[in-house]
Protein backbone atom coordinates (compact mmCIF):
# COMPACT_ATOMS: atom_id res chain seq x y z
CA UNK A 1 4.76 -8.42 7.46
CA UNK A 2 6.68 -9.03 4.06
CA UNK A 3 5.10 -9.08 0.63
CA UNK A 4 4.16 -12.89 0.68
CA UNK A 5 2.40 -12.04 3.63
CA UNK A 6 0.48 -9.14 1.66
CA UNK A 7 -0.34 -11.30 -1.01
CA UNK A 8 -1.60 -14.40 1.22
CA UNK A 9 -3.54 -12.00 2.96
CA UNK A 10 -4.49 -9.48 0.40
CA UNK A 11 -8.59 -9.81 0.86
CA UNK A 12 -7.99 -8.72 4.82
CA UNK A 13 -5.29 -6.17 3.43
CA UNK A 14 -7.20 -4.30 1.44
CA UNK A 15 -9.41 -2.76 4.06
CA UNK A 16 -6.55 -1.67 5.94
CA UNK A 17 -4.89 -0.16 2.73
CA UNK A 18 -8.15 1.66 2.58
CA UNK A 19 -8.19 2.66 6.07
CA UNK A 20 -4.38 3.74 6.23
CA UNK A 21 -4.82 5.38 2.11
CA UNK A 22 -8.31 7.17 2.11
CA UNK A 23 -7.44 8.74 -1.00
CA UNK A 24 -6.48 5.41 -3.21
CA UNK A 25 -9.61 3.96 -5.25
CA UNK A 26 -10.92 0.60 -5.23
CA UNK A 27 -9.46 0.32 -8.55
CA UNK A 28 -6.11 1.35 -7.15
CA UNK A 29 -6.45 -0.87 -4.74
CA UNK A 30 -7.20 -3.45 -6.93
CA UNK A 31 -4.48 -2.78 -9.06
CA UNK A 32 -2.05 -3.40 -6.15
CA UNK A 33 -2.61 -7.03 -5.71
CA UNK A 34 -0.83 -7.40 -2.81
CA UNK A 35 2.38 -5.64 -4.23
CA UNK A 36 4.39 -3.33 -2.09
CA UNK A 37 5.91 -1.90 -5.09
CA UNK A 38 2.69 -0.99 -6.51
CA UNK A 39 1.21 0.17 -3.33
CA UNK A 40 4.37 2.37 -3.19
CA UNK A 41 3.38 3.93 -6.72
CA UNK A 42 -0.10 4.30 -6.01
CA UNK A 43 0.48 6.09 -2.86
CA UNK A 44 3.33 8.43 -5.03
CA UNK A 45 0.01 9.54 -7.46
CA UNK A 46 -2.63 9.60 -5.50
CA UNK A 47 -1.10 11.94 -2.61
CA UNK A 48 2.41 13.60 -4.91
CA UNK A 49 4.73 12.20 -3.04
CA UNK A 50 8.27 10.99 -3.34
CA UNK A 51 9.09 7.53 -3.41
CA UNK A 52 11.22 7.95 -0.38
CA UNK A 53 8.00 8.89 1.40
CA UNK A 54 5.69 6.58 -0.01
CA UNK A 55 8.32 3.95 1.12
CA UNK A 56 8.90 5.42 4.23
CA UNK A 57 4.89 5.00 4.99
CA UNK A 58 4.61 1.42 3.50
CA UNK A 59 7.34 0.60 5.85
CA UNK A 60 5.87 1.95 8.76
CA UNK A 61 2.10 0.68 8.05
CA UNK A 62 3.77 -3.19 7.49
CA UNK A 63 5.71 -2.47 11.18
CA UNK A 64 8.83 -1.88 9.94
CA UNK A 65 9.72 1.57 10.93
């Protein structure tokens, strides 16, 4: 899954950011609009994390690890 597919997809995403990301808000979520860069940053504030990580788990959660 790349980001185009994120964004074509982002009403069925956003349930699985959810699921993956209990901690991120709807507004987060919302916020995100189908951006791995801002999922990335989100994921950094929400759980104090460093980008590496957040990456790291984006990467994994789209299948890429």
């Amino acid at each position: 899954m790349n980001d185009l597919q994120i964004k074509g997809d982002w009403n069925q995403t956003k349930g699985s950011i959810k699921q993956a990301w209990g901690d991120l808000t709807d507004d987060d979520v919302t916020a995100i609009e189908g951006r791995r860069d801002r999922l990335v940053g989100a994921i950094q504030k929400r759980y104090g994390v460093a980008q590496e990580e957040a990456e790291r788990q984006v990467d994994h959660w789209m299948g890429k690890a």
